[in-house]
N, C-alpha and C. Protein backbone atom coordinates (compact mmCIF):
# COMPACT_ATOMS: atom_id res chain seq x y z
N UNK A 1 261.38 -51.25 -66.64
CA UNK A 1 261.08 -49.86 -66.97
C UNK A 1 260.52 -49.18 -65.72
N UNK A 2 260.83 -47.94 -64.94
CA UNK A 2 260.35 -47.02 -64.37
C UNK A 2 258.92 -46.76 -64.44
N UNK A 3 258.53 -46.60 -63.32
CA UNK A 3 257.47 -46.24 -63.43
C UNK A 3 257.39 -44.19 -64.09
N UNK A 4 258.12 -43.91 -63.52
CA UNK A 4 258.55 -42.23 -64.57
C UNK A 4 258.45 -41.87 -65.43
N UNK A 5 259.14 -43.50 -65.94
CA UNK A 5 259.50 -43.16 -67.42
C UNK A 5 257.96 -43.74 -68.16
N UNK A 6 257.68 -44.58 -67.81
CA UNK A 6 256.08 -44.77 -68.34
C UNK A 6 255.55 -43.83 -68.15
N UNK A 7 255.04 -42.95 -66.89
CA UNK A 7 253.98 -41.91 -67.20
C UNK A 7 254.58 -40.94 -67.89
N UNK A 8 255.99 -40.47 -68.10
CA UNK A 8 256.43 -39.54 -69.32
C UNK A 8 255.66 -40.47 -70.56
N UNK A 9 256.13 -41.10 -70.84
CA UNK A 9 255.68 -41.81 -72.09
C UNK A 9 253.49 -41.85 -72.64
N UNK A 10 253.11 -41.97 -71.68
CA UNK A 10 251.89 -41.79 -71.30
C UNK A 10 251.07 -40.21 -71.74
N UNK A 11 252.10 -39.55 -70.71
CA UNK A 11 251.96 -38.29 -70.94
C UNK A 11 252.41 -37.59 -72.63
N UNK A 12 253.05 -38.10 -72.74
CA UNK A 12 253.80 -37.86 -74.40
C UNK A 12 253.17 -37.96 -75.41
N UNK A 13 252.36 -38.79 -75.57
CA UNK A 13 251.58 -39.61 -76.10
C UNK A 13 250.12 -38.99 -76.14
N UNK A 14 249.85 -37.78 -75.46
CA UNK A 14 248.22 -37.17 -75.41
C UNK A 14 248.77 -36.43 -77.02
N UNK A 15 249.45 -35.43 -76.56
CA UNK A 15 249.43 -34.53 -77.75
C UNK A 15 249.91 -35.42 -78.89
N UNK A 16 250.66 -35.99 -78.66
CA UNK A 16 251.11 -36.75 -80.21
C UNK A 16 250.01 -37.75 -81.03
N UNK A 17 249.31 -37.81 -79.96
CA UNK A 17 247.36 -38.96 -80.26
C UNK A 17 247.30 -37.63 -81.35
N UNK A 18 246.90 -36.50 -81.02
CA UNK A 18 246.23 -35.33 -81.51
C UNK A 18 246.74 -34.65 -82.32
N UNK A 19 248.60 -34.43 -82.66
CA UNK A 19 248.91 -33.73 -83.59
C UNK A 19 248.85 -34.93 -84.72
N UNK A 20 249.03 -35.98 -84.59
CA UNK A 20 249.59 -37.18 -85.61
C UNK A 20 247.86 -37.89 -86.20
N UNK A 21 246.60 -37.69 -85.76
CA UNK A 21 246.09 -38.47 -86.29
C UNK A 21 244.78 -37.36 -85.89
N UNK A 22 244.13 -36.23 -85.36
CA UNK A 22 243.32 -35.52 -85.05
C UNK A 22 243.35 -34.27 -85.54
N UNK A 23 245.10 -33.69 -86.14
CA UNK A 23 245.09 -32.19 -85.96
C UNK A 23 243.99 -31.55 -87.04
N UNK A 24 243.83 -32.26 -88.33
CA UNK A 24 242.85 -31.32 -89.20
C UNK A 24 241.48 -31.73 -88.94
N UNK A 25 241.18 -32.27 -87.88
CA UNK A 25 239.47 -32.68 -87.52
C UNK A 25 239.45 -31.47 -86.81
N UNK A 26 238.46 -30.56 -87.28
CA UNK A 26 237.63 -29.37 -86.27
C UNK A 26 236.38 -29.69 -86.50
N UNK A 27 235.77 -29.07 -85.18
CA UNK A 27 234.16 -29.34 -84.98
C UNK A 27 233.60 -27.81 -84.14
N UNK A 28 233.17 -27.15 -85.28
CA UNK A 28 232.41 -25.96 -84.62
C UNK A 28 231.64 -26.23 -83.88
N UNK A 29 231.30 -26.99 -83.57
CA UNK A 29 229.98 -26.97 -82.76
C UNK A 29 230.04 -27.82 -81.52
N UNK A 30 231.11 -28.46 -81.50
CA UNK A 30 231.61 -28.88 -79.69
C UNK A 30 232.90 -28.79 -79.34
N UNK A 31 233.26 -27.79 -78.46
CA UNK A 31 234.26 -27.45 -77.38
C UNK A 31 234.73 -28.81 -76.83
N UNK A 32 235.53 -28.59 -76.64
CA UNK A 32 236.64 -30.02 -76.26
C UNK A 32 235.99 -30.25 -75.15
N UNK A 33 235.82 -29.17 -73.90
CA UNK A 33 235.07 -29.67 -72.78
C UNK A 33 233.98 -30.34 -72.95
N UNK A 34 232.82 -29.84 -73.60
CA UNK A 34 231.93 -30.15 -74.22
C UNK A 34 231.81 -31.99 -74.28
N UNK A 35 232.83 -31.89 -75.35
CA UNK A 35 233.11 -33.59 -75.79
C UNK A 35 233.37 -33.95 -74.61
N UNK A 36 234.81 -34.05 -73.69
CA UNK A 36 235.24 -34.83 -72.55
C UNK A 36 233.91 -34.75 -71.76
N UNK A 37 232.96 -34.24 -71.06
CA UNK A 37 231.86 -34.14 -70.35
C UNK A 37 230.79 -35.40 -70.75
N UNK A 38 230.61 -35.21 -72.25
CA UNK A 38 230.24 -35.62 -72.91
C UNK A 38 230.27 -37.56 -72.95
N UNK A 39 231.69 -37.24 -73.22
CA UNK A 39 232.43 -38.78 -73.13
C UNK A 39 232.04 -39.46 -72.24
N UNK A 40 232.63 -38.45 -70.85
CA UNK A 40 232.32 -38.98 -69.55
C UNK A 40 230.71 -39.59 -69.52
N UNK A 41 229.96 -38.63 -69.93
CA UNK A 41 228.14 -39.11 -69.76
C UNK A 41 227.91 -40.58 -70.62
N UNK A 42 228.72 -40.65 -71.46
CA UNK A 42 228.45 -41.88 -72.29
C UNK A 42 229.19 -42.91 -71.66
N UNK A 43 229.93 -43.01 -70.68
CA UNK A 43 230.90 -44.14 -70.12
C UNK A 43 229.91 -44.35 -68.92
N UNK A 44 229.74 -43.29 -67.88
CA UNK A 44 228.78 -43.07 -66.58
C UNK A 44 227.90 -42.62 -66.62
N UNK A 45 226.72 -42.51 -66.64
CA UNK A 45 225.45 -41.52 -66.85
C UNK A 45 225.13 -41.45 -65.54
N UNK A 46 224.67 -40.57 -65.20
CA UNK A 46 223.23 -40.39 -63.89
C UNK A 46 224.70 -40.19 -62.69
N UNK A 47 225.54 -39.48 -62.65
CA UNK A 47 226.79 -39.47 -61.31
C UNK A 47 226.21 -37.95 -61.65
N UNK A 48 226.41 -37.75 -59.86
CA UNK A 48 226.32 -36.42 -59.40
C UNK A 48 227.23 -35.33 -59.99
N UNK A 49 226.56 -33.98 -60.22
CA UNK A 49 227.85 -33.20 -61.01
C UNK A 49 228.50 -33.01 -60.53
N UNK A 50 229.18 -32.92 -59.64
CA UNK A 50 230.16 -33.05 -58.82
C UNK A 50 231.20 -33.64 -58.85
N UNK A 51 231.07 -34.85 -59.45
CA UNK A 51 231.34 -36.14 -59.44
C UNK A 51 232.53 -35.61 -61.29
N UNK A 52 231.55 -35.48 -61.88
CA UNK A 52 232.37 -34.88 -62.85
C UNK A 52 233.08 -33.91 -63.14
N UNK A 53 233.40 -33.34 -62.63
CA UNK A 53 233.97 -32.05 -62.06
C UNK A 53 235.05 -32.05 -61.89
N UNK A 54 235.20 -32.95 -60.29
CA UNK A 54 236.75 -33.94 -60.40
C UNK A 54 237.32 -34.47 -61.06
N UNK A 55 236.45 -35.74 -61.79
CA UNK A 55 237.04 -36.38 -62.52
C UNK A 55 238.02 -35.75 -63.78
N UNK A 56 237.42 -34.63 -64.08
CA UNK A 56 237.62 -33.39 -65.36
C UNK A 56 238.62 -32.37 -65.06
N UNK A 57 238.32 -32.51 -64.03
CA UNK A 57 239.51 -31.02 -63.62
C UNK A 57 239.01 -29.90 -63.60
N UNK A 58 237.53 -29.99 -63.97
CA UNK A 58 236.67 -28.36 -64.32
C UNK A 58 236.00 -27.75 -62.56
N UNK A 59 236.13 -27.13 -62.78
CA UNK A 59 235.87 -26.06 -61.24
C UNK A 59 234.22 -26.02 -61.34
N UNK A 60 233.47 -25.80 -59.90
CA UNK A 60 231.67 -26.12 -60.04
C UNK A 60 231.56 -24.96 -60.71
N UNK A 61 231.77 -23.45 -60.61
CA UNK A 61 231.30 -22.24 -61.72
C UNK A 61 231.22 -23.26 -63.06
N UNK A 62 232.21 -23.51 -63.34
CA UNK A 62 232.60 -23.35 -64.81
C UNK A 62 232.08 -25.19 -65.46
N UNK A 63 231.33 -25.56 -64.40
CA UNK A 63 230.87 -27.05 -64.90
C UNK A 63 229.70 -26.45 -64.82
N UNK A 64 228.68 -25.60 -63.61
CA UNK A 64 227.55 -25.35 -64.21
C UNK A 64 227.21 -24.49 -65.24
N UNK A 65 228.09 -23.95 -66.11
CA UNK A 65 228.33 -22.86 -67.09
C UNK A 65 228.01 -23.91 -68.14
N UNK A 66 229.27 -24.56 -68.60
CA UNK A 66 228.76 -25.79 -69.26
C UNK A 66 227.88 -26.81 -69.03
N UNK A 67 227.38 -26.88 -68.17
CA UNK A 67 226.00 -27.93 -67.93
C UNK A 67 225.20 -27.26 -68.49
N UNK A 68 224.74 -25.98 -68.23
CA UNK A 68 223.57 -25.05 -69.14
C UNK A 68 223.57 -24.95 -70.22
N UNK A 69 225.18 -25.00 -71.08
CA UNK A 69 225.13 -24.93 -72.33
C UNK A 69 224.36 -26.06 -72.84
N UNK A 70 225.25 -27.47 -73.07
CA UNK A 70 224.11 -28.27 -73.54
C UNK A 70 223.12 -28.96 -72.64
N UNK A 71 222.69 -28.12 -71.55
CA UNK A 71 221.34 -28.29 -71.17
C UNK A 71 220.17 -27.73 -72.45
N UNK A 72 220.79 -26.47 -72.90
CA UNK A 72 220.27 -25.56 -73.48
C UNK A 72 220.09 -26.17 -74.86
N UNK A 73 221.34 -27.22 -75.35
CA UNK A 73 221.36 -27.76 -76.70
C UNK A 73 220.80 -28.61 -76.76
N UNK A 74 220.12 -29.41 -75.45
CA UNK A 74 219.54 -30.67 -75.33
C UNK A 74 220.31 -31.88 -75.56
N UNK A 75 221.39 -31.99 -74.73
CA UNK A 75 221.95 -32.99 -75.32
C UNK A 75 222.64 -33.94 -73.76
N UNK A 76 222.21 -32.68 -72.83
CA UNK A 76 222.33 -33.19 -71.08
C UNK A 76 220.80 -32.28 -70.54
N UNK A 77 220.18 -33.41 -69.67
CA UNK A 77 219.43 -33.17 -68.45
C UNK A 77 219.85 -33.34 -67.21
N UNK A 78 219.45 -32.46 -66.63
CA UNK A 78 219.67 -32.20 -65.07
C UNK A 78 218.24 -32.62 -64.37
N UNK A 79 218.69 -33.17 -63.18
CA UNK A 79 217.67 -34.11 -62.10
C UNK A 79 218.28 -33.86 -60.44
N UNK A 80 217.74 -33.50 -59.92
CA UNK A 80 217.46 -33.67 -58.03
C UNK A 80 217.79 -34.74 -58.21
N UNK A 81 218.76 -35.46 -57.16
CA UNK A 81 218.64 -36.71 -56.66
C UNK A 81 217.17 -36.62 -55.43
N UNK A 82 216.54 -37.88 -55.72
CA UNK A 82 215.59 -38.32 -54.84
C UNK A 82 215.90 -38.28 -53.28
N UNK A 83 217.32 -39.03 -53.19
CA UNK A 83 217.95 -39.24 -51.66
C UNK A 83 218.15 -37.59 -51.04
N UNK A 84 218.57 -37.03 -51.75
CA UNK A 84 219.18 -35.78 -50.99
C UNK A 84 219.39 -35.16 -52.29
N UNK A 85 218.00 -33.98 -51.99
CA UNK A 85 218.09 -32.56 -53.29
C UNK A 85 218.91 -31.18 -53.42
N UNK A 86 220.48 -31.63 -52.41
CA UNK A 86 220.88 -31.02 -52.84
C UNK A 86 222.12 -31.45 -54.19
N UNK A 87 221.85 -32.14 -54.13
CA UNK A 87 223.07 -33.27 -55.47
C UNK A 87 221.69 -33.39 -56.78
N UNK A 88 223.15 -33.00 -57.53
CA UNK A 88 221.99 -32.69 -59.39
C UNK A 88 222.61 -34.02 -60.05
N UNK A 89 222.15 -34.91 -60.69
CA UNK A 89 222.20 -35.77 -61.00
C UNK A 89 222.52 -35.14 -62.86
N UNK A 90 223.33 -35.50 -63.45
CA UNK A 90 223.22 -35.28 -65.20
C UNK A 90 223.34 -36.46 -65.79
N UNK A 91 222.53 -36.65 -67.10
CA UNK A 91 222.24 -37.27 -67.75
C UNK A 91 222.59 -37.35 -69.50
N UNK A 92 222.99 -37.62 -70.04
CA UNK A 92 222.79 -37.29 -71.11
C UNK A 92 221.70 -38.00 -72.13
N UNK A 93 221.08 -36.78 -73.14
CA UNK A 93 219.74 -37.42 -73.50
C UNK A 93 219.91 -37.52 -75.33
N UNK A 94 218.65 -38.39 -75.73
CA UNK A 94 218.95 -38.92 -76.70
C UNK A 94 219.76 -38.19 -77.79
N UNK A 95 219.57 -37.14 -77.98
CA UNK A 95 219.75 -36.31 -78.94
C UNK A 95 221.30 -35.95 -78.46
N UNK A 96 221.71 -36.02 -77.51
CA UNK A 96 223.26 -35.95 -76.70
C UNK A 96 223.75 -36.95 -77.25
N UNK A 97 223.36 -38.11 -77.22
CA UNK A 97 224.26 -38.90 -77.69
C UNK A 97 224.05 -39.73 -79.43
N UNK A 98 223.45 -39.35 -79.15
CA UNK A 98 223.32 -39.17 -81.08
C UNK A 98 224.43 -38.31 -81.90
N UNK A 99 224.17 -36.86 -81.15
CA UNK A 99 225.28 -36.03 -81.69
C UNK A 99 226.39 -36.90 -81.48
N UNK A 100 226.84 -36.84 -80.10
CA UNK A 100 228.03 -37.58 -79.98
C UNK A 100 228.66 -38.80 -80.85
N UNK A 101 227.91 -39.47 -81.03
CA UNK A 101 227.70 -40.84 -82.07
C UNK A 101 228.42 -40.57 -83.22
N UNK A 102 227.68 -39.47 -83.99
CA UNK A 102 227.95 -39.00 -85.11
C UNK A 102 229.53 -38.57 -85.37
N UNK A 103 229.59 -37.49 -83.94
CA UNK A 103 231.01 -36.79 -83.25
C UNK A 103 231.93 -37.72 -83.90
N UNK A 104 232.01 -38.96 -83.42
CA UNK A 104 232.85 -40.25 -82.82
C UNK A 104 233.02 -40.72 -84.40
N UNK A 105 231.89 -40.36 -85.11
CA UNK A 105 231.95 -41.38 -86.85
C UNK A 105 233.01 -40.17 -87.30
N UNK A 106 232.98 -39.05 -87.38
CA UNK A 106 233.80 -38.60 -88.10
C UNK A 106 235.55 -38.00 -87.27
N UNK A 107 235.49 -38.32 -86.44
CA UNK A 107 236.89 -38.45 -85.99
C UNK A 107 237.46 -40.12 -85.93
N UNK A 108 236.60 -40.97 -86.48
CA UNK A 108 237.31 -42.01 -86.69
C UNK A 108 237.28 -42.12 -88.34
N UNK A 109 236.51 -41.35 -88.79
CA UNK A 109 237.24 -41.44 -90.46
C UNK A 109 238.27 -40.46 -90.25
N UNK A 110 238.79 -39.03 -89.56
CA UNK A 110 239.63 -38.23 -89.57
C UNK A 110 240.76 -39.45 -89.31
N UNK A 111 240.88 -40.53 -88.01
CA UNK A 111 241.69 -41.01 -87.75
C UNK A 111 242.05 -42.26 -88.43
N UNK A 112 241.06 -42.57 -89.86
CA UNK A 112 241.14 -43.53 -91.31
C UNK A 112 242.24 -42.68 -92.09
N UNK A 113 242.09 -41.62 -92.10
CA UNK A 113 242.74 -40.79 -93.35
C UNK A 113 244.18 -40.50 -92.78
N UNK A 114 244.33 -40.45 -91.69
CA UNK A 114 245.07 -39.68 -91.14
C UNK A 114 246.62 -41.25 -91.01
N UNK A 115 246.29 -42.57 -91.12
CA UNK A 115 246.54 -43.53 -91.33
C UNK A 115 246.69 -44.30 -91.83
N UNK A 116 246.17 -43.36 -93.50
CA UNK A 116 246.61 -44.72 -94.79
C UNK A 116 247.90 -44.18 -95.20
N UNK A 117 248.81 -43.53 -94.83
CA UNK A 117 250.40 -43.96 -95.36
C UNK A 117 250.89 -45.38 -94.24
N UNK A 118 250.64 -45.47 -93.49
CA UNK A 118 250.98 -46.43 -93.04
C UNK A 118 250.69 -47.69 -93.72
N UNK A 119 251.41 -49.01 -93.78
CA UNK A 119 251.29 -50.37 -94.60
C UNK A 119 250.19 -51.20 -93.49
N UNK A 120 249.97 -52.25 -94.31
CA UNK A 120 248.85 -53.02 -93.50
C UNK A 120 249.48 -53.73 -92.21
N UNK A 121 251.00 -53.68 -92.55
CA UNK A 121 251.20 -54.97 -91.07
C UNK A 121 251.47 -53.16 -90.12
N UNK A 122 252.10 -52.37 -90.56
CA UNK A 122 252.06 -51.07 -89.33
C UNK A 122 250.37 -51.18 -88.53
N UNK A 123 249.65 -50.68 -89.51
CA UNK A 123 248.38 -51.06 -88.64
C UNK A 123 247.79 -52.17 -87.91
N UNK A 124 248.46 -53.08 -88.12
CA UNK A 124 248.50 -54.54 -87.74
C UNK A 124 248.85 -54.38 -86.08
N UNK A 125 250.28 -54.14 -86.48
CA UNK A 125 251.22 -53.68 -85.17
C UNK A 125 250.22 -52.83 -84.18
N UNK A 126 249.58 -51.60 -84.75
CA UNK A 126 248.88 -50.79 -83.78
C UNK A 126 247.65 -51.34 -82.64
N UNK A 127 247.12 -52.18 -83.84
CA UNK A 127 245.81 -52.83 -83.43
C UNK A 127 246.19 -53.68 -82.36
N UNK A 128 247.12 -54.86 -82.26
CA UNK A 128 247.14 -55.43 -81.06
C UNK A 128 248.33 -54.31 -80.39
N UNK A 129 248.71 -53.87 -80.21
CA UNK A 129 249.31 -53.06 -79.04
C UNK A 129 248.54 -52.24 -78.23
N UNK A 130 247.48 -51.15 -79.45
CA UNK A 130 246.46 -50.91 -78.26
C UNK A 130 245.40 -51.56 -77.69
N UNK A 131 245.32 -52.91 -78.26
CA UNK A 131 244.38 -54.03 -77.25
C UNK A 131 245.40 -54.38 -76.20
N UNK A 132 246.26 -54.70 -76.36
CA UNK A 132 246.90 -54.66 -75.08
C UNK A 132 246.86 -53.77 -74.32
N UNK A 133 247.44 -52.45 -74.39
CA UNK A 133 247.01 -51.24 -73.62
C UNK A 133 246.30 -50.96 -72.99
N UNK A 134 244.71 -51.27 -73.99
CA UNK A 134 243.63 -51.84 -73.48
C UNK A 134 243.59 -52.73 -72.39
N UNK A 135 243.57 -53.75 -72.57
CA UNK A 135 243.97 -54.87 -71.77
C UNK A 135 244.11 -54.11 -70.35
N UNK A 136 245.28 -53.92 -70.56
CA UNK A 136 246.02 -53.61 -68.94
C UNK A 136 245.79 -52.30 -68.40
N UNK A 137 245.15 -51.32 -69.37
CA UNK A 137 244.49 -49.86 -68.40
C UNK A 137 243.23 -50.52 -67.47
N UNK A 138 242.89 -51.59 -68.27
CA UNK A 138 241.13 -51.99 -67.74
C UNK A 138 241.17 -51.97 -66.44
N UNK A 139 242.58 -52.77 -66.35
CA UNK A 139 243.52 -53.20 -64.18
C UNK A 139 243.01 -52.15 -63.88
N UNK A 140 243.47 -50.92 -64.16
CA UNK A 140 243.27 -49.87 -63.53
C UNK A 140 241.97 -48.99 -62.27
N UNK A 141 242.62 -48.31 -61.33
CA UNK A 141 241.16 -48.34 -61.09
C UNK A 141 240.36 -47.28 -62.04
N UNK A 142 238.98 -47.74 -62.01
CA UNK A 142 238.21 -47.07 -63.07
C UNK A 142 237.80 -45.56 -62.11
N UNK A 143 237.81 -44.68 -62.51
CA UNK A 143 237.48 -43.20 -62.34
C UNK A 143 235.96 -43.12 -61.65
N UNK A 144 234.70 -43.91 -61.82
CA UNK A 144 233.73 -44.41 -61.39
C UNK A 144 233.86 -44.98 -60.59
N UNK A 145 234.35 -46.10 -60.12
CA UNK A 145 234.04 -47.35 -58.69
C UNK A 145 234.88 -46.45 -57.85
N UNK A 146 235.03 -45.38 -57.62
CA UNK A 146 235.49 -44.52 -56.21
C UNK A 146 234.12 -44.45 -54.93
């Protein structure tokens, strides 16, 4: 197989995650950026904002726009690095990831419901394919050890 044709397939595969097993989960109260930022703080904590920025695709205006928001919701703190104050260090704090926690419980019952027409060996099938997936993204380099 192509390497092409895998990242089509890859790529194919975002929206179809989201129309097929996410589309009737809404959450007033966190912006998709929000969450991905979010995510990111729960995988990496304490990386320069900067750092997330890239990784995200979000421009510095519009990351410190959203850094203030849930600075403001309490759910990220901002810190000086010690070494050199001009790099802001973010954090996310308890109440950040609590929400998030919660976030995560009910888009995995959205993604329970969204999965019982399927039979037990279909889900069967899913479960080790995306441990494999798993498996072999892990190779990958991680977005962090840069």
């Amino acid at each position: 197989m192509s390497r092409d044709k895998l990242a089509g397939q890859i790529l194919g595969m975002i929206p179809l995650f989201h129309r097929k097993l996410l589309k009737k989960y809404k959450s007033s109260e966190l912006k998709r950026t929000e969450f991905l930022l979010l995510n990111n703080l729960m995988m990496a904590d304490g990386l320069p904002m900067n750092t997330y920025g890239e990784k995200l695709c979000i421009s510095k205006p519009n990351l410190t726009k959203l850094v203030h928001e849930l600075v403001d919701k309490q759910w990220v703190r901002k810190e000086k690095s010690e070494k050199d104050k001009r790099v802001t260090r973010i954090y996310m704090t308890d109440q950040g990831r609590m929400f998030l926690e919660e976030h995560y419980k009910r888009m995995k019952e959205q993604v329970r419901v969204s999965t019982e027409k399927l039979t037990d060996d279909e889900v069967e099938t899913l479960v080790v394919n995306f441990e494999s997936i798993h498996r072999i993204f892990m190779k990958l380099d991680d977005m962090y050890d840069e």
